[in-house]
N, C-alpha and C. Protein backbone atom coordinates (compact mmCIF):
# COMPACT_ATOMS: atom_id res chain seq x y z
N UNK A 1 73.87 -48.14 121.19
CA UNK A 1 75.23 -48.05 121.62
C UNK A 1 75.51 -49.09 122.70
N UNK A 2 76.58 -50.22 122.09
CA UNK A 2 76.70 -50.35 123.87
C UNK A 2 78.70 -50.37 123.68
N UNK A 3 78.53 -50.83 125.19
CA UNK A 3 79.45 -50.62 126.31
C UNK A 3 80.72 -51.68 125.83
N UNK A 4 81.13 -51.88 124.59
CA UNK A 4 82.08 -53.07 124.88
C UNK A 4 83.25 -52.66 124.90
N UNK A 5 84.20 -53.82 125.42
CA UNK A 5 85.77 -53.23 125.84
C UNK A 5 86.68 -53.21 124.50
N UNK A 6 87.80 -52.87 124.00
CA UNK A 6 88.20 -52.43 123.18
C UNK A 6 88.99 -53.90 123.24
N UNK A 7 89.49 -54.48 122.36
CA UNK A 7 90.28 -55.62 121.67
C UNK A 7 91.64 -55.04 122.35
N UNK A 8 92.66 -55.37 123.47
CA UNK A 8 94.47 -55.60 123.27
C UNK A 8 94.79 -55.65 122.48
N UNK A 9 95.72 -54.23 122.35
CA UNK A 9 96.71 -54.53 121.13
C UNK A 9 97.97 -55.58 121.35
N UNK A 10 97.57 -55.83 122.40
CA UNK A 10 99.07 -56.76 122.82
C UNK A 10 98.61 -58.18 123.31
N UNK A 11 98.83 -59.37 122.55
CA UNK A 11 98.69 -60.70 122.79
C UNK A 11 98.34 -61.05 124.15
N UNK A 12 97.80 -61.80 124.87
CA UNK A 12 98.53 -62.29 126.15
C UNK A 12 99.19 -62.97 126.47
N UNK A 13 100.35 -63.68 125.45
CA UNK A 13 101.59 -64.45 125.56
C UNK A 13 102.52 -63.70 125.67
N UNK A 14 102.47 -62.19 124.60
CA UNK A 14 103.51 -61.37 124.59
C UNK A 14 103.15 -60.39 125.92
N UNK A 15 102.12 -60.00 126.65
CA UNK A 15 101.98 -59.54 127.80
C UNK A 15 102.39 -60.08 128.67
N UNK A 16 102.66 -61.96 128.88
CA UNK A 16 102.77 -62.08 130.48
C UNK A 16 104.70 -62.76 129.77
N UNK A 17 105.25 -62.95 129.24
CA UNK A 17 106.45 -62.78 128.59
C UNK A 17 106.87 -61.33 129.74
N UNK A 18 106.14 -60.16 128.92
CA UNK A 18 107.02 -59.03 129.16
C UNK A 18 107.13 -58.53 130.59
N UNK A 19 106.00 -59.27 130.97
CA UNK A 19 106.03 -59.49 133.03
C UNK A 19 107.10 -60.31 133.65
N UNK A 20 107.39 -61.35 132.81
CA UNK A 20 108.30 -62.21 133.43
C UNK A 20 109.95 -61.42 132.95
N UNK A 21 109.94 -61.17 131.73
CA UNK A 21 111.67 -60.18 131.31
C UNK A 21 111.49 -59.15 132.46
N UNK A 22 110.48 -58.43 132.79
CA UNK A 22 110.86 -57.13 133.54
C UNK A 22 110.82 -57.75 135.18
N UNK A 23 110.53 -58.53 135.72
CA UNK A 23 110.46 -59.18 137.24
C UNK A 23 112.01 -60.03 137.26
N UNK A 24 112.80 -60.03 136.25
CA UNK A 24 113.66 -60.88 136.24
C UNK A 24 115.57 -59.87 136.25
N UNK A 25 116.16 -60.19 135.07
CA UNK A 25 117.16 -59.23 134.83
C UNK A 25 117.65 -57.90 135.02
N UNK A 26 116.20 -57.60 134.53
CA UNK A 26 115.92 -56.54 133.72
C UNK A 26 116.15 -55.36 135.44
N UNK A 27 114.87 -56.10 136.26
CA UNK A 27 114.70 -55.52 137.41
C UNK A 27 115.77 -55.39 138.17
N UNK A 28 116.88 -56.54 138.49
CA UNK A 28 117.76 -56.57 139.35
C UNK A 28 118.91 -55.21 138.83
N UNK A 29 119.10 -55.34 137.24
CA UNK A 29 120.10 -54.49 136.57
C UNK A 29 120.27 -52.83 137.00
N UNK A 30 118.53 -52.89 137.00
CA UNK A 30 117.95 -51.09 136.87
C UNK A 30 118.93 -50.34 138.03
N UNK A 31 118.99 -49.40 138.24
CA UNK A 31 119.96 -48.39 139.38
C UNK A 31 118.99 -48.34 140.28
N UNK A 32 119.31 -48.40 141.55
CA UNK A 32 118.77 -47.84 142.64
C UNK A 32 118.45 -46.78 143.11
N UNK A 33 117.28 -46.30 142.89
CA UNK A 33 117.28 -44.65 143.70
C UNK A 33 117.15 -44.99 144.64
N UNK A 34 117.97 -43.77 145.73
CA UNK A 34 117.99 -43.61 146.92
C UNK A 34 117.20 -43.33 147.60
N UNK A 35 116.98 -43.87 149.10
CA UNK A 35 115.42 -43.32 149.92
C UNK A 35 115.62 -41.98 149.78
N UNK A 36 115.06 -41.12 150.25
CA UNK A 36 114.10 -39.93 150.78
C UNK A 36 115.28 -39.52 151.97
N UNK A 37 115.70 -40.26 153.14
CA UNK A 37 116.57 -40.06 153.90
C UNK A 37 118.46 -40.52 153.49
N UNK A 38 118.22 -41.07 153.26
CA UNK A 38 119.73 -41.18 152.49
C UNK A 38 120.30 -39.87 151.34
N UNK A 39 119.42 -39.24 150.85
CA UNK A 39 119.61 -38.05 150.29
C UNK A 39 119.65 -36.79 151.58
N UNK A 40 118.89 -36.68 152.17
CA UNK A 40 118.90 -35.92 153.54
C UNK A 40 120.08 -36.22 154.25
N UNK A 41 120.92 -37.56 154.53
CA UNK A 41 122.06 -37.42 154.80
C UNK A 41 123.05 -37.05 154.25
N UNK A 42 123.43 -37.64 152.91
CA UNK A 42 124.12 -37.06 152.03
C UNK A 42 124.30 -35.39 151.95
N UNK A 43 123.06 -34.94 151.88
CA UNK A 43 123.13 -33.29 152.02
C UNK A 43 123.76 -32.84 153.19
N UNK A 44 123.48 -33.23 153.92
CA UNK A 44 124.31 -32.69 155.47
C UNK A 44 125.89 -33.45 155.27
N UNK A 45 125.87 -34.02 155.22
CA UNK A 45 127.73 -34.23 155.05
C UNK A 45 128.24 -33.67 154.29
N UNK A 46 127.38 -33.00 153.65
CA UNK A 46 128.20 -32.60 151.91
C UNK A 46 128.22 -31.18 152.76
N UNK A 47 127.15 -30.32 153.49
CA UNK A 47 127.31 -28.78 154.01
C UNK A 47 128.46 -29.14 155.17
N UNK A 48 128.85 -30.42 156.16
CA UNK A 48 129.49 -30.13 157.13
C UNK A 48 130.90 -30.67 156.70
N UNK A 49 130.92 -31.19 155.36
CA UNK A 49 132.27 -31.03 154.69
C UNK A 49 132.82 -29.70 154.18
N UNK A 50 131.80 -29.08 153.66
CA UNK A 50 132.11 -27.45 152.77
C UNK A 50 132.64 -26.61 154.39
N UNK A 51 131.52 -27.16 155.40
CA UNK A 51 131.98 -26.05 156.75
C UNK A 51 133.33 -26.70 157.31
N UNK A 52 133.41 -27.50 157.36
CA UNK A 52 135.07 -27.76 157.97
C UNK A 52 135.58 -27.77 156.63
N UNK A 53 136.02 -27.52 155.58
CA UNK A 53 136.90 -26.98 154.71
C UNK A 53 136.86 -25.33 154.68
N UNK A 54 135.69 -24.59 155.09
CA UNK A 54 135.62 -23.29 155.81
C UNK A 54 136.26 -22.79 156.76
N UNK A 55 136.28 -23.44 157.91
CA UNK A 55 136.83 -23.46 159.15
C UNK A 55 138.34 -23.93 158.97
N UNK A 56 139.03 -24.43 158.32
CA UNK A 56 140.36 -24.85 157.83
C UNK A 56 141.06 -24.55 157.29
N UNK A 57 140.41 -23.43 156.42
CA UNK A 57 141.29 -22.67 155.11
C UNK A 57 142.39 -21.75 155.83
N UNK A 58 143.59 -21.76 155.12
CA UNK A 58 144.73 -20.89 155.55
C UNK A 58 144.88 -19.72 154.89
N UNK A 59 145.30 -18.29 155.50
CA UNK A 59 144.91 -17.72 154.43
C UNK A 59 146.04 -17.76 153.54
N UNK A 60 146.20 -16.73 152.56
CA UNK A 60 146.82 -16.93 151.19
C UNK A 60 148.29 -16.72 151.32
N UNK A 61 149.17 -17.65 150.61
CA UNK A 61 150.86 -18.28 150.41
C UNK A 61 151.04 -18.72 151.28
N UNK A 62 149.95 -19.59 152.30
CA UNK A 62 150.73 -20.43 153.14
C UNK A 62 150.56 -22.08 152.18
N UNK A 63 150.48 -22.11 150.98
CA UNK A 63 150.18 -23.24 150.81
C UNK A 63 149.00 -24.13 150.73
N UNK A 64 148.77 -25.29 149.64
CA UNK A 64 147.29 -25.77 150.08
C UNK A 64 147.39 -26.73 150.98
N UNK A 65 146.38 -26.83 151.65
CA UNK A 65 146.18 -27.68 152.92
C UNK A 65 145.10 -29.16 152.34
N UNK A 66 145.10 -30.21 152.67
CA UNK A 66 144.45 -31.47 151.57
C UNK A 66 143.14 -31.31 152.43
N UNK A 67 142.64 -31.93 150.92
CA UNK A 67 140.63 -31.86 151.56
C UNK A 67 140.35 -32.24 152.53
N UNK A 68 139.66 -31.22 152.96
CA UNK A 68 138.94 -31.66 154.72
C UNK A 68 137.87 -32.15 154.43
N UNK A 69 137.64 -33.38 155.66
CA UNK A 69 136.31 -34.24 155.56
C UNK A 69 135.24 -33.93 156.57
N UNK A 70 134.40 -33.75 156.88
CA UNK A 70 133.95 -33.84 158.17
C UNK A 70 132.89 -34.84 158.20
N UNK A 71 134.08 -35.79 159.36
CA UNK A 71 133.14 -37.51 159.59
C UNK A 71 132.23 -37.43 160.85
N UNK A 72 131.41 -38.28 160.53
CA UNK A 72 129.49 -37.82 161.35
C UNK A 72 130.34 -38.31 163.05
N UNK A 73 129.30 -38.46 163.70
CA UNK A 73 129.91 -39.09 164.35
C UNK A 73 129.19 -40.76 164.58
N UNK A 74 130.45 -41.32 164.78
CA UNK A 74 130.23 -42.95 164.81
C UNK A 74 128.62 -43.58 165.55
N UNK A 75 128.08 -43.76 165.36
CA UNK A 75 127.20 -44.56 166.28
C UNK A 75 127.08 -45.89 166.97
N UNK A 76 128.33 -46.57 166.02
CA UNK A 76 128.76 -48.02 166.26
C UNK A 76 129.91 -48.02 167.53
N UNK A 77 130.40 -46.64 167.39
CA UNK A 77 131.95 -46.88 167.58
C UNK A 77 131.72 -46.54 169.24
N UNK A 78 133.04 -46.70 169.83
CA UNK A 78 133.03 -46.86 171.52
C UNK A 78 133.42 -45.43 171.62
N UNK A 79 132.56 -44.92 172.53
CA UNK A 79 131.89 -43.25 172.80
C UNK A 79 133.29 -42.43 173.05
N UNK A 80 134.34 -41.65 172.83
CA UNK A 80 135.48 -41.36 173.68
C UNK A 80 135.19 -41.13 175.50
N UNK A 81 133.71 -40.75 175.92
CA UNK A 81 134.17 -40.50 177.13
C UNK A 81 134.30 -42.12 177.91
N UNK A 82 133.72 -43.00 177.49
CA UNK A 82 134.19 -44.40 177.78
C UNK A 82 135.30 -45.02 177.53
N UNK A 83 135.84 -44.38 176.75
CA UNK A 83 137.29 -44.92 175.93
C UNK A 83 138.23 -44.79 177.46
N UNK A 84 137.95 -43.05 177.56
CA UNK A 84 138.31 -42.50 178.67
C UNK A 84 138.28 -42.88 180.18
N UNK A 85 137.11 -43.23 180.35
CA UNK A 85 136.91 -43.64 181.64
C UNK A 85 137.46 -45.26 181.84
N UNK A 86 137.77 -45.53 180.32
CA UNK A 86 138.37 -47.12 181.13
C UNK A 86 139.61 -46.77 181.27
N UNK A 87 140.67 -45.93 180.50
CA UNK A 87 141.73 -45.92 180.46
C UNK A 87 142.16 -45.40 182.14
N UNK A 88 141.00 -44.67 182.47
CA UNK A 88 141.51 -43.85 183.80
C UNK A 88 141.28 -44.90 184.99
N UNK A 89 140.36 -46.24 184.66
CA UNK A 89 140.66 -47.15 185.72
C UNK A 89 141.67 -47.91 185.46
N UNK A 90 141.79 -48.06 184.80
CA UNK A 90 143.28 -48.87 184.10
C UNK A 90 144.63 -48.25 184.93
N UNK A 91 144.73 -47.34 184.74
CA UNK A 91 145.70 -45.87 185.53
C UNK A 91 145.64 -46.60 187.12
N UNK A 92 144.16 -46.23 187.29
CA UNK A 92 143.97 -46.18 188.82
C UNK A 92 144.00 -47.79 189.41
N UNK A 93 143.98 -48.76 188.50
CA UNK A 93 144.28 -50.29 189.07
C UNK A 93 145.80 -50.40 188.80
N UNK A 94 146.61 -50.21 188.19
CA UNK A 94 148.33 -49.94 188.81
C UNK A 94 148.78 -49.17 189.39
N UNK A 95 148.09 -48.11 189.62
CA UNK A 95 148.67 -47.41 191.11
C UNK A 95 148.57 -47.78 192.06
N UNK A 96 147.34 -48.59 192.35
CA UNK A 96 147.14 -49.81 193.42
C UNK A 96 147.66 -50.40 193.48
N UNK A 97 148.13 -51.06 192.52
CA UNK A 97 148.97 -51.81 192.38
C UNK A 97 150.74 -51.96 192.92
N UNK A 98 150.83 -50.70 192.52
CA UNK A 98 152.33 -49.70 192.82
C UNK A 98 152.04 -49.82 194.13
N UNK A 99 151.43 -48.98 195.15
CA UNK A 99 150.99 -48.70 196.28
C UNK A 99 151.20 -50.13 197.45
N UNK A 100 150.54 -51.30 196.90
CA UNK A 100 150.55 -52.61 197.57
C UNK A 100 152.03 -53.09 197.37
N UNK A 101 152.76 -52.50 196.39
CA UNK A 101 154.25 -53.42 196.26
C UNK A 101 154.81 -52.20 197.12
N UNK A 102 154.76 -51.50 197.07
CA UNK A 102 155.66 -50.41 198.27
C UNK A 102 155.27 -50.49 199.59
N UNK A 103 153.98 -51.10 200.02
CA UNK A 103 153.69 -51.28 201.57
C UNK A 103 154.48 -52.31 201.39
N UNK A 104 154.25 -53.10 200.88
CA UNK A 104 155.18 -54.44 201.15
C UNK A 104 156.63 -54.48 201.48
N UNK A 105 157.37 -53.35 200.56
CA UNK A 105 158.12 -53.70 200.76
C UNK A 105 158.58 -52.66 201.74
N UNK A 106 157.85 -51.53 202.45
CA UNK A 106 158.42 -50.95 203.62
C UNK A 106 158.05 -51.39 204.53
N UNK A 107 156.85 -52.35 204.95
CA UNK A 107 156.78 -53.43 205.99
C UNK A 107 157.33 -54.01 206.25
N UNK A 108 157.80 -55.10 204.91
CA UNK A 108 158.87 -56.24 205.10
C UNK A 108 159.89 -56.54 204.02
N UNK A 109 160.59 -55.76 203.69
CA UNK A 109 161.50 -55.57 202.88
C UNK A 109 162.27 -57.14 202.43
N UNK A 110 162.50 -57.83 203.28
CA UNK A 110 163.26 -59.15 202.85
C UNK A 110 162.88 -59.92 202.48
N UNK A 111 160.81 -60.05 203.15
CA UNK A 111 160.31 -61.32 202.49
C UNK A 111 159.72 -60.88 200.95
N UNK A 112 158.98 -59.41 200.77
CA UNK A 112 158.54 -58.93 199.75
C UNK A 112 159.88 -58.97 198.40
N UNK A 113 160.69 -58.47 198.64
CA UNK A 113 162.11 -59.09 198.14
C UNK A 113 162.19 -60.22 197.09
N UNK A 114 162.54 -61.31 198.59
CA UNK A 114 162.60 -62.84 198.07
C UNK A 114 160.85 -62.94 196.78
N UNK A 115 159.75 -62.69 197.03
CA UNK A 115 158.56 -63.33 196.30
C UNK A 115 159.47 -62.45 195.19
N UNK A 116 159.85 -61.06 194.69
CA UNK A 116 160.17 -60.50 193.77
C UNK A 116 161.10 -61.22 193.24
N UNK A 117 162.10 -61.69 193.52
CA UNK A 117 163.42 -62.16 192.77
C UNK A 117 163.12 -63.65 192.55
């Protein structure tokens, strides 16, 4: 008995052919499955959509109310309590502002005046 390897049923022209069709078209065409985590997100938006359409429902003959979404929150986007805190210096640099044109003009009413007009 011996040990020999069995004869390819498949050429090796028509083998490295069918390497090059499948590394080519073929590959780019195929669908993408999704990672492992992109399904894990998907699942959670899909339960915290069902829960804010939970939390939203009216009860019955008031009408339907349109699909509720519930969006993640941004990670790109500018935080609201910063949104906030600029708007409130913003506030607080024209009141200064206000403040310096009213000393002015109860100090010196005629010259603060004239720069105004």
């Amino acid at each position: 008995m011996s040990a020999e390897l069995p004869e390819p049923s498949i050429p090796d022209e028509a083998w490295e052919e069918f390497q090059r069709e499948s590394e080519g078209p073929a590959r780019l065409a195929a669908p993408k499955e999704p990672s492992a985590r992109a399904r894990m997100v998907t699942e959670r938006l899909r339960l915290e959509d069902e829960a804010a359409a939970r939390r939203q429902r009216r009860p019955r003959g008031w009408g339907r109310k349109a699909a509720v979404r519930a969006e993640p929150e941004a990670w790109r986007a500018w935080p609201s309590r910063q949104r906030q805190a600029r708007r409130r210096r913003a506030w607080g640099v024209f009141w200064v502002v206000v403040t310096v044109v009213v000393l002015l003009l109860v100090m010196n009413p005629e010259r603060t005046l004239s720069w105004l007009v």
